[in-house]
PDB file of N, CA and C in Angstrom:
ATOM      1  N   UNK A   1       0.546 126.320 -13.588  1.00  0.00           N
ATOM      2  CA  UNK A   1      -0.550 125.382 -13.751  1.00  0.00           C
ATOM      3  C   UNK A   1      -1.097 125.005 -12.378  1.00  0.00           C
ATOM      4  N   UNK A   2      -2.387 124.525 -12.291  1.00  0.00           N
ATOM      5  CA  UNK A   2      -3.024 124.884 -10.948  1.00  0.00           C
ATOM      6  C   UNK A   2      -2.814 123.015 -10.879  1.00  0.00           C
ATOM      7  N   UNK A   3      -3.141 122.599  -9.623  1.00  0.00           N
ATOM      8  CA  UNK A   3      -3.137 121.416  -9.387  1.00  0.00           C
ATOM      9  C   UNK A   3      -4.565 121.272  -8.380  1.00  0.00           C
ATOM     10  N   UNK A   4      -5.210 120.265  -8.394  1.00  0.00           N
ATOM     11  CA  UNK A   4      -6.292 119.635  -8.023  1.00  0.00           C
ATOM     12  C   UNK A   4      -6.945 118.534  -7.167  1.00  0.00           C
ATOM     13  N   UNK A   5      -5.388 118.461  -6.662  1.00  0.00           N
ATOM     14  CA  UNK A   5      -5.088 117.360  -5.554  1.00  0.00           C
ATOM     15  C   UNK A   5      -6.352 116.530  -4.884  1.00  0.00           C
ATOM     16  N   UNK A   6      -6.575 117.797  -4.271  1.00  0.00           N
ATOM     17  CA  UNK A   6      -7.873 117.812  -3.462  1.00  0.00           C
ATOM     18  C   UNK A   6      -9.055 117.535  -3.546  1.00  0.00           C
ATOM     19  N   UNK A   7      -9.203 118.191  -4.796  1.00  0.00           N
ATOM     20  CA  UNK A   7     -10.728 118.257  -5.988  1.00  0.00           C
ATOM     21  C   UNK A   7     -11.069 116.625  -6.462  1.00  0.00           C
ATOM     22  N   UNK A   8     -11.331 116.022  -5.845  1.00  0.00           N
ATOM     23  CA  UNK A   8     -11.986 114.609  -6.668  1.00  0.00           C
ATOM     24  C   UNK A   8     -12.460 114.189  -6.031  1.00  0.00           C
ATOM     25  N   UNK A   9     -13.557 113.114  -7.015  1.00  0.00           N
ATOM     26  CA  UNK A   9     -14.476 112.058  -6.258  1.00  0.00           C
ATOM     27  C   UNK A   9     -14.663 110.924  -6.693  1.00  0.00           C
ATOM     28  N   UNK A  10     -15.194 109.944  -6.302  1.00  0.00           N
ATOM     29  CA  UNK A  10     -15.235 108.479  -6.458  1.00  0.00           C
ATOM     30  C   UNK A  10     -16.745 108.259  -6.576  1.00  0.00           C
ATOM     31  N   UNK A  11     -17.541 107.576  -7.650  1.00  0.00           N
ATOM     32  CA  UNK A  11     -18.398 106.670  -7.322  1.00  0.00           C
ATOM     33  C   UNK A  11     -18.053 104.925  -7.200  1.00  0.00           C
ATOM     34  N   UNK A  12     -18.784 104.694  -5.869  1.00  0.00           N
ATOM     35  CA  UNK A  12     -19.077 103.276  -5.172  1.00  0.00           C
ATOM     36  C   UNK A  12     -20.358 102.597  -5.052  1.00  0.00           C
ATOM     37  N   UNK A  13     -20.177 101.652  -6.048  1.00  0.00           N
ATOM     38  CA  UNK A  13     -21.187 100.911  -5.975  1.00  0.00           C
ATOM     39  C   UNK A  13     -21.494  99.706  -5.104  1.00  0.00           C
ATOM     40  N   UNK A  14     -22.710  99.223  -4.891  1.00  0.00           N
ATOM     41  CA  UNK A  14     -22.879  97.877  -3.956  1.00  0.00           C
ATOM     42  C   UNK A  14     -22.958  96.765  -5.058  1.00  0.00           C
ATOM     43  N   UNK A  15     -22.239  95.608  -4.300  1.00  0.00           N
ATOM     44  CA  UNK A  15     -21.475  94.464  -4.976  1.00  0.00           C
ATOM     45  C   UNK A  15     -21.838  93.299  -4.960  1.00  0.00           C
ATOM     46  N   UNK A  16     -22.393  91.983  -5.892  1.00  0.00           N
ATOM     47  CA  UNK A  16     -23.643  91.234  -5.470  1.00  0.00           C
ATOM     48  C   UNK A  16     -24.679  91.486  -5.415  1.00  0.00           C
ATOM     49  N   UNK A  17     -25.284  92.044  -5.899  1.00  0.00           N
ATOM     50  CA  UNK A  17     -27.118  92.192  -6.140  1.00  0.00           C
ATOM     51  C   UNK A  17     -27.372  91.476  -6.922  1.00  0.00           C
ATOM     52  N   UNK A  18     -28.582  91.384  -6.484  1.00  0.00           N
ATOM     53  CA  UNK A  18     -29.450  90.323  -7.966  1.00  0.00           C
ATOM     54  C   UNK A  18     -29.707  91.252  -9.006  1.00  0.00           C
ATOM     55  N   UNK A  19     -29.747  92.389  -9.085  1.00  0.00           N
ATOM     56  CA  UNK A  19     -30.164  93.252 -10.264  1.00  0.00           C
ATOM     57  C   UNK A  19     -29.093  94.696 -10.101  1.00  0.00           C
ATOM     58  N   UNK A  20     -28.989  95.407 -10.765  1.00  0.00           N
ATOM     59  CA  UNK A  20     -28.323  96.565 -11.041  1.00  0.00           C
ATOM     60  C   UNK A  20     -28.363  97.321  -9.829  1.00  0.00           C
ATOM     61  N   UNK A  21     -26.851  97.692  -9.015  1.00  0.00           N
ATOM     62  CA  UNK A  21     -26.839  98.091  -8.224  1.00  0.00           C
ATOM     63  C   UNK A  21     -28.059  99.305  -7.589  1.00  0.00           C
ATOM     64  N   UNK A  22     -28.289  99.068  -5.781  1.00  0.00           N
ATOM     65  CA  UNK A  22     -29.057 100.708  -6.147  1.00  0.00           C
ATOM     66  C   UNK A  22     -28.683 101.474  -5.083  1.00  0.00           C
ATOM     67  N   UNK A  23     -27.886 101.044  -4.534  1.00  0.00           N
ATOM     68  CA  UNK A  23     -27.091 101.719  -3.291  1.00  0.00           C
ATOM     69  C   UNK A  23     -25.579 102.009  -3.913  1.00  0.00           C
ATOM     70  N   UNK A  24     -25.152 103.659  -4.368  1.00  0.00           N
ATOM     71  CA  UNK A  24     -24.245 104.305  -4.354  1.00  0.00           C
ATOM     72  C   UNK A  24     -23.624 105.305  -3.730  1.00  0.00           C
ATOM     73  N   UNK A  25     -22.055 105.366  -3.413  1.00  0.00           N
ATOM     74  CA  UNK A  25     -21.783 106.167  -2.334  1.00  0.00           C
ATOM     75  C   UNK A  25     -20.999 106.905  -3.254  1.00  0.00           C
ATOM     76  N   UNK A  26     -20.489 108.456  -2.930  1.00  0.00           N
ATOM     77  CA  UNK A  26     -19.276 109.184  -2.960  1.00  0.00           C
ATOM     78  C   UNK A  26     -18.456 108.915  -2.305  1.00  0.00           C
ATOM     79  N   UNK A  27     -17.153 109.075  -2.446  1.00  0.00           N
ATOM     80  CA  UNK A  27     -15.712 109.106  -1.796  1.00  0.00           C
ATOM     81  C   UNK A  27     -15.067 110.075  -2.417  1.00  0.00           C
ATOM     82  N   UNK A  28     -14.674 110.979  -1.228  1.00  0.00           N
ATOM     83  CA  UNK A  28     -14.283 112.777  -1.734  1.00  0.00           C
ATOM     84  C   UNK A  28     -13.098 112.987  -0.686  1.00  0.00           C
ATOM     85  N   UNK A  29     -12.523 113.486  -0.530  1.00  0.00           N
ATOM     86  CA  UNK A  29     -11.559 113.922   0.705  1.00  0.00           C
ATOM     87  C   UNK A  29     -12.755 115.117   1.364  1.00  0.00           C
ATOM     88  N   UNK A  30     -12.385 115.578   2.641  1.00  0.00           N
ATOM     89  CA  UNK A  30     -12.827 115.969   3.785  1.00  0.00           C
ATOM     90  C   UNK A  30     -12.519 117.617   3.307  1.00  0.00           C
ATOM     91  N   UNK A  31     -13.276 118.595   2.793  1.00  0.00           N
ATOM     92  CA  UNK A  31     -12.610 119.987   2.714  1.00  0.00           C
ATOM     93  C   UNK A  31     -12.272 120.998   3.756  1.00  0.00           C
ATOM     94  N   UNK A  32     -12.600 120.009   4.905  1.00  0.00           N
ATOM     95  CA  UNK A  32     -11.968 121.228   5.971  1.00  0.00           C
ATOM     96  C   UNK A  32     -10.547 120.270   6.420  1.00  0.00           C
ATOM     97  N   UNK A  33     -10.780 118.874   6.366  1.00  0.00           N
ATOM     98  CA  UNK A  33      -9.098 117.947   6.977  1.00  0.00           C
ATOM     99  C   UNK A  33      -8.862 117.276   5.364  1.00  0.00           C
ATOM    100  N   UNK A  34      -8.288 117.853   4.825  1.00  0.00           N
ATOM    101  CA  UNK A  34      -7.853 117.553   3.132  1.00  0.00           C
ATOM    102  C   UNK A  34      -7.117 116.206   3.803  1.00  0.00           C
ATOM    103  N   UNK A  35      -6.886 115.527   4.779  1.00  0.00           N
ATOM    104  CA  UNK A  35      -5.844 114.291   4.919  1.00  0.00           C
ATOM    105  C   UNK A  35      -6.883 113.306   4.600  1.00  0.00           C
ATOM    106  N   UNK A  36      -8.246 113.726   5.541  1.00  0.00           N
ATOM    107  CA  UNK A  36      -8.997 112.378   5.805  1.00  0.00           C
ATOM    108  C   UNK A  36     -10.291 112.611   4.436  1.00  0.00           C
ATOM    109  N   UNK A  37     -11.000 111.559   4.711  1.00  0.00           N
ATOM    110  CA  UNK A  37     -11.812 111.030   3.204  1.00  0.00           C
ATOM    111  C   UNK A  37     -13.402 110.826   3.905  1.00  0.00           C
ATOM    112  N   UNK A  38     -14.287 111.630   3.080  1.00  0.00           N
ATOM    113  CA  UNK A  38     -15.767 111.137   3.474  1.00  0.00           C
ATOM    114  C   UNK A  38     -16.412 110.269   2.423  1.00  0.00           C
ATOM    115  N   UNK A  39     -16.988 109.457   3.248  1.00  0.00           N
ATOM    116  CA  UNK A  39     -17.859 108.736   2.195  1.00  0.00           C
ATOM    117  C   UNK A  39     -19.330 109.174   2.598  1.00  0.00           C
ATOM    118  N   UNK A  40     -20.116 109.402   1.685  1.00  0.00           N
ATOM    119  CA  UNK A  40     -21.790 110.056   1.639  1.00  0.00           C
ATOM    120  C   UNK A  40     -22.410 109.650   0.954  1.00  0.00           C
ATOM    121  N   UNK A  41     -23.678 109.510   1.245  1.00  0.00           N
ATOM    122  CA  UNK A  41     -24.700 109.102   0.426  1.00  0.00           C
ATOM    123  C   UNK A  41     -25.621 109.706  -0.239  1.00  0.00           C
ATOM    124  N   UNK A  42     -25.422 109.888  -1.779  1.00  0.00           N
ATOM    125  CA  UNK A  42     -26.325 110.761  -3.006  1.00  0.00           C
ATOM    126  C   UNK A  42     -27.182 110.689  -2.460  1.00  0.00           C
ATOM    127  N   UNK A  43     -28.568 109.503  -2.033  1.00  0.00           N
ATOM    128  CA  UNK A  43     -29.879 109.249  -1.878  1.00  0.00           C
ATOM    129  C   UNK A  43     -30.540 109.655  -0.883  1.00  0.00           C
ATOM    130  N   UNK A  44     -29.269 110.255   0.264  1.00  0.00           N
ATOM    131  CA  UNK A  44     -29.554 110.895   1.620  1.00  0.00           C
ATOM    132  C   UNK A  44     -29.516 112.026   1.748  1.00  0.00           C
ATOM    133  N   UNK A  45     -29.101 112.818   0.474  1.00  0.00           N
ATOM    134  CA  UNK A  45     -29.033 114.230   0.953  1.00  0.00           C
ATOM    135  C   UNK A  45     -27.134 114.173   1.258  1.00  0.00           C
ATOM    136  N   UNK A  46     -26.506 113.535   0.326  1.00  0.00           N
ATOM    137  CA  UNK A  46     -25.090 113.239   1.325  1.00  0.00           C
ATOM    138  C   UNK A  46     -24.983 113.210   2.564  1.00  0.00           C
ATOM    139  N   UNK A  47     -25.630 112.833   3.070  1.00  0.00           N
ATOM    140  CA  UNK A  47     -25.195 112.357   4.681  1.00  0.00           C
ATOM    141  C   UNK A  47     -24.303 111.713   4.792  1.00  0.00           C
ATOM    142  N   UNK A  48     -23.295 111.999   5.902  1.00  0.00           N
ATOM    143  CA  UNK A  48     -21.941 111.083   5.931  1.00  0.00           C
ATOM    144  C   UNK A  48     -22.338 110.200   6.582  1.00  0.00           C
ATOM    145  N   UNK A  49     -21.766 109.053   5.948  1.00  0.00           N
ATOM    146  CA  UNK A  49     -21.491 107.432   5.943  1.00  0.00           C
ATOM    147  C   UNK A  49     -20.811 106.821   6.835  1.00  0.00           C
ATOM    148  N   UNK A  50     -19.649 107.414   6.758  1.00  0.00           N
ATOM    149  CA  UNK A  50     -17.983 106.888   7.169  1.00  0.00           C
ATOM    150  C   UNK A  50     -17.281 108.039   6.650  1.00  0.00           C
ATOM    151  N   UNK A  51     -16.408 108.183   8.053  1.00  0.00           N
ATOM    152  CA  UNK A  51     -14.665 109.472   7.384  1.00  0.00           C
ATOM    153  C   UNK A  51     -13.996 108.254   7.661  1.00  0.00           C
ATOM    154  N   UNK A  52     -13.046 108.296   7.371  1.00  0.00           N
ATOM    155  CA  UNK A  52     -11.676 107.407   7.501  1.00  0.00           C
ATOM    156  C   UNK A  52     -10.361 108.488   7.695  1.00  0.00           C
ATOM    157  N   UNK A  53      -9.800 108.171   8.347  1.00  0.00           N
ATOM    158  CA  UNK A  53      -8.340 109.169   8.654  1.00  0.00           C
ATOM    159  C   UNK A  53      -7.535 108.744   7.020  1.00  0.00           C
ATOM    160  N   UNK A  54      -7.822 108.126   6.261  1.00  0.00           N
ATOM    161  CA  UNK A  54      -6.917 108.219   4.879  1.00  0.00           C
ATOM    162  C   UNK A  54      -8.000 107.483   3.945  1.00  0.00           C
ATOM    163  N   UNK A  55      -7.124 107.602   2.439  1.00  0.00           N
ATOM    164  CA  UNK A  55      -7.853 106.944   1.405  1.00  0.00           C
ATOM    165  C   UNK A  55      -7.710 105.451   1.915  1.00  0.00           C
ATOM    166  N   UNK A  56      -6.706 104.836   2.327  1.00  0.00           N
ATOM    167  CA  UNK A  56      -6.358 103.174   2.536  1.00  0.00           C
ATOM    168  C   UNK A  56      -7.265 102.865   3.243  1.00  0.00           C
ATOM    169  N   UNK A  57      -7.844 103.827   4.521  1.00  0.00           N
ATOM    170  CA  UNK A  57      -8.525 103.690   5.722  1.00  0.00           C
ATOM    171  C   UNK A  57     -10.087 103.011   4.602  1.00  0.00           C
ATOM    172  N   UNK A  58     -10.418 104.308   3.997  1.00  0.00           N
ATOM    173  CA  UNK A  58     -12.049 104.414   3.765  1.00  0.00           C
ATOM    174  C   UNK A  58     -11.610 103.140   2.397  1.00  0.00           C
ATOM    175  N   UNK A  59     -10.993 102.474   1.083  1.00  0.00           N
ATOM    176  CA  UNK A  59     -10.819 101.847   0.414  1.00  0.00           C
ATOM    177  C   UNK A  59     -11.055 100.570   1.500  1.00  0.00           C
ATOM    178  N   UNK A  60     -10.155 100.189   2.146  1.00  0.00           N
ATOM    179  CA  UNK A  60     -10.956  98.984   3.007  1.00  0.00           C
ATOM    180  C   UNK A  60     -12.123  98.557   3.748  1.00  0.00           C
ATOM    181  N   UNK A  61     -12.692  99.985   3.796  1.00  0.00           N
ATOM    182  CA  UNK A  61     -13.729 100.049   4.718  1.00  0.00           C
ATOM    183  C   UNK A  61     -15.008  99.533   3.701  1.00  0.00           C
ATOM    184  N   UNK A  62     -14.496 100.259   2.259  1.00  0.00           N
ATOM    185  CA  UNK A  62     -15.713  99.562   1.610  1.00  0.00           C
ATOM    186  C   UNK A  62     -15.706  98.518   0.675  1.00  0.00           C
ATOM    187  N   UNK A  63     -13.909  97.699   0.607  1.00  0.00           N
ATOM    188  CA  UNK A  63     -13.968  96.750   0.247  1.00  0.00           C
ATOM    189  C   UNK A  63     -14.472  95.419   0.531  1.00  0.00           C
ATOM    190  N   UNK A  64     -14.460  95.699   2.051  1.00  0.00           N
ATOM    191  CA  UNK A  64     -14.978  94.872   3.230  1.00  0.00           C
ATOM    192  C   UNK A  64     -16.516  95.011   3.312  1.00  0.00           C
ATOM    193  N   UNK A  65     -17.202  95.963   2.401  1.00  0.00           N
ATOM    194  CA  UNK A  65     -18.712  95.749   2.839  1.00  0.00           C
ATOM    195  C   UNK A  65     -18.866  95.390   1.712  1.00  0.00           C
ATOM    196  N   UNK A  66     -18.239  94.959   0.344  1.00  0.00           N
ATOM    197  CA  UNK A  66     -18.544  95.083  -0.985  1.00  0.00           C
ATOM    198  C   UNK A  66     -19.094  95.614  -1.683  1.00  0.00           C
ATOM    199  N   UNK A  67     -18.361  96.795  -2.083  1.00  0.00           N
ATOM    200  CA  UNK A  67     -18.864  97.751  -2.511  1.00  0.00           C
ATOM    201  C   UNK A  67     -17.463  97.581  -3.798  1.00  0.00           C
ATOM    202  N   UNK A  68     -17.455  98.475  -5.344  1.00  0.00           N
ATOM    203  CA  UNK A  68     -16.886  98.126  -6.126  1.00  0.00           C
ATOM    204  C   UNK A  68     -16.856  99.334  -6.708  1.00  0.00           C
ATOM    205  N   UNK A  69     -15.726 100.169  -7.036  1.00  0.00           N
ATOM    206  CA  UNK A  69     -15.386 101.255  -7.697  1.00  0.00           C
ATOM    207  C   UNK A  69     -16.022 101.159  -9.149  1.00  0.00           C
ATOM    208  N   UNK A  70     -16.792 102.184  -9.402  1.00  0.00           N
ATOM    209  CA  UNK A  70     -17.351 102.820 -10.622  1.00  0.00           C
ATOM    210  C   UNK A  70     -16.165 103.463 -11.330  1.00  0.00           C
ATOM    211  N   UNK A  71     -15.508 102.341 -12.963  1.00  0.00           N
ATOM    212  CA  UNK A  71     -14.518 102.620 -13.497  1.00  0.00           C
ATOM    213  C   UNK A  71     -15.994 103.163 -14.897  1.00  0.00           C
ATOM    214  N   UNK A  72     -15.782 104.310 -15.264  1.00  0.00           N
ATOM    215  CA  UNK A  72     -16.828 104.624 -16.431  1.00  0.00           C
ATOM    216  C   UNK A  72     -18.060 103.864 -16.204  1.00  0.00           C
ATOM    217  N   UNK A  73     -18.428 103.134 -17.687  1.00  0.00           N
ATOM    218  CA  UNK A  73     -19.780 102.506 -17.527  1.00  0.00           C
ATOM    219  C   UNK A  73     -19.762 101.678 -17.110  1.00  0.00           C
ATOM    220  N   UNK A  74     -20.357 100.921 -16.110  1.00  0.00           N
ATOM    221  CA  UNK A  74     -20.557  99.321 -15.787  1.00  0.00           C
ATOM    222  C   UNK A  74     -21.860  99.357 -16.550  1.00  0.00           C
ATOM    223  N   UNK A  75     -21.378  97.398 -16.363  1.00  0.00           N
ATOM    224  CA  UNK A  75     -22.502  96.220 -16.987  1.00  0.00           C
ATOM    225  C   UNK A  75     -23.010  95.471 -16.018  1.00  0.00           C
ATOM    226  N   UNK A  76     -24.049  95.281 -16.316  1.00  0.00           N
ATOM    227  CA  UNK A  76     -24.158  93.883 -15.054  1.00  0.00           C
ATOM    228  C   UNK A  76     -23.662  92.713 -15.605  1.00  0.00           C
ATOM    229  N   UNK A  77     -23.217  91.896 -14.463  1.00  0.00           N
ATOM    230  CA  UNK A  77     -22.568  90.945 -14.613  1.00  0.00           C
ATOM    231  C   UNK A  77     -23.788  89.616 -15.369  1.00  0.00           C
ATOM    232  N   UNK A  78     -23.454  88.461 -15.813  1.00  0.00           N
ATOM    233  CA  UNK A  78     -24.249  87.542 -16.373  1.00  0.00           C
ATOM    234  C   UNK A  78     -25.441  86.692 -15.730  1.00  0.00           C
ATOM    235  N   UNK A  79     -24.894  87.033 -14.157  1.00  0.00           N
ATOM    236  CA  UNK A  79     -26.117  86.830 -13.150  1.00  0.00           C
ATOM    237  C   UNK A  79     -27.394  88.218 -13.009  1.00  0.00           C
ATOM    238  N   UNK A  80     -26.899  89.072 -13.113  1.00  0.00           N
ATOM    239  CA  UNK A  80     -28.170  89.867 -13.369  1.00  0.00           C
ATOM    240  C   UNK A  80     -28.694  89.724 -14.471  1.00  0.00           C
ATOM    241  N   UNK A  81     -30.399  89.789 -14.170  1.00  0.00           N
ATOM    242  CA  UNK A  81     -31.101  89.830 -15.079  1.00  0.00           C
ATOM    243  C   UNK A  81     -31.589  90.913 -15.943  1.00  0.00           C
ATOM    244  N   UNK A  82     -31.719  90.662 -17.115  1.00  0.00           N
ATOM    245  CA  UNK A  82     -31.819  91.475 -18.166  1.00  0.00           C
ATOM    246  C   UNK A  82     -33.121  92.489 -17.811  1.00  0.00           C
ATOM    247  N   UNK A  83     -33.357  93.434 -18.582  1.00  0.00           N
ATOM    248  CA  UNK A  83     -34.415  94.222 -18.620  1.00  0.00           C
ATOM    249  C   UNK A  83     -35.816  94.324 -19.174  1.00  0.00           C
ATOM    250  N   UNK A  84     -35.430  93.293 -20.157  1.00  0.00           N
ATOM    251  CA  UNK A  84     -36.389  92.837 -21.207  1.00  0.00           C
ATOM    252  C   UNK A  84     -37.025  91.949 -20.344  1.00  0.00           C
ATOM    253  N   UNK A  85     -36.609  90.919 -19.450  1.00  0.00           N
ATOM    254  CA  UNK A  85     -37.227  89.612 -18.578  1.00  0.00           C
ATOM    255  C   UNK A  85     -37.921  89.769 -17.494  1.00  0.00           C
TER     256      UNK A  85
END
């Protein structure tokens, strides 16, 4: 059985907006230094963001700017405003 260690990615969203996030990043590991982690930006053409020498490295890096892991679907929270308004 093959394993995939390597193979994954993260969407990161920005945290606190008044309306539905619109700044999202990837978080992938590095395919030439499988240790360290890039973060890139979809809207740029992935342009790198930030590497971090580990996942702990780049996880703080964007806990600290508030940014919030994309678990499936998000909602906006009760402070954003609806769509209809």
């Amino acid at each position: 059985m093959a394993t995939y260690e390597n193979k994954w990615f993260e969407i990161w969203y920005s945290d606190g907006e008044d309306v539905a996030p619109t700044y999202l990043l990837i978080v992938m590991p590095n395919p030439i230094e499988l240790n360290r982690i890039l973060i890139l930006d979809p809207f740029e053409k992935n342009k790198r963001v930030f590497e971090a020498k580990d996942y702990e490295a780049a996880h703080e890096w964007l806990v600290e700017d508030e940014y919030s892991l994309a678990n499936g679907r998000e909602f906006p929270d009760d402070g954003w405003p609806s769509q209809g308004n």
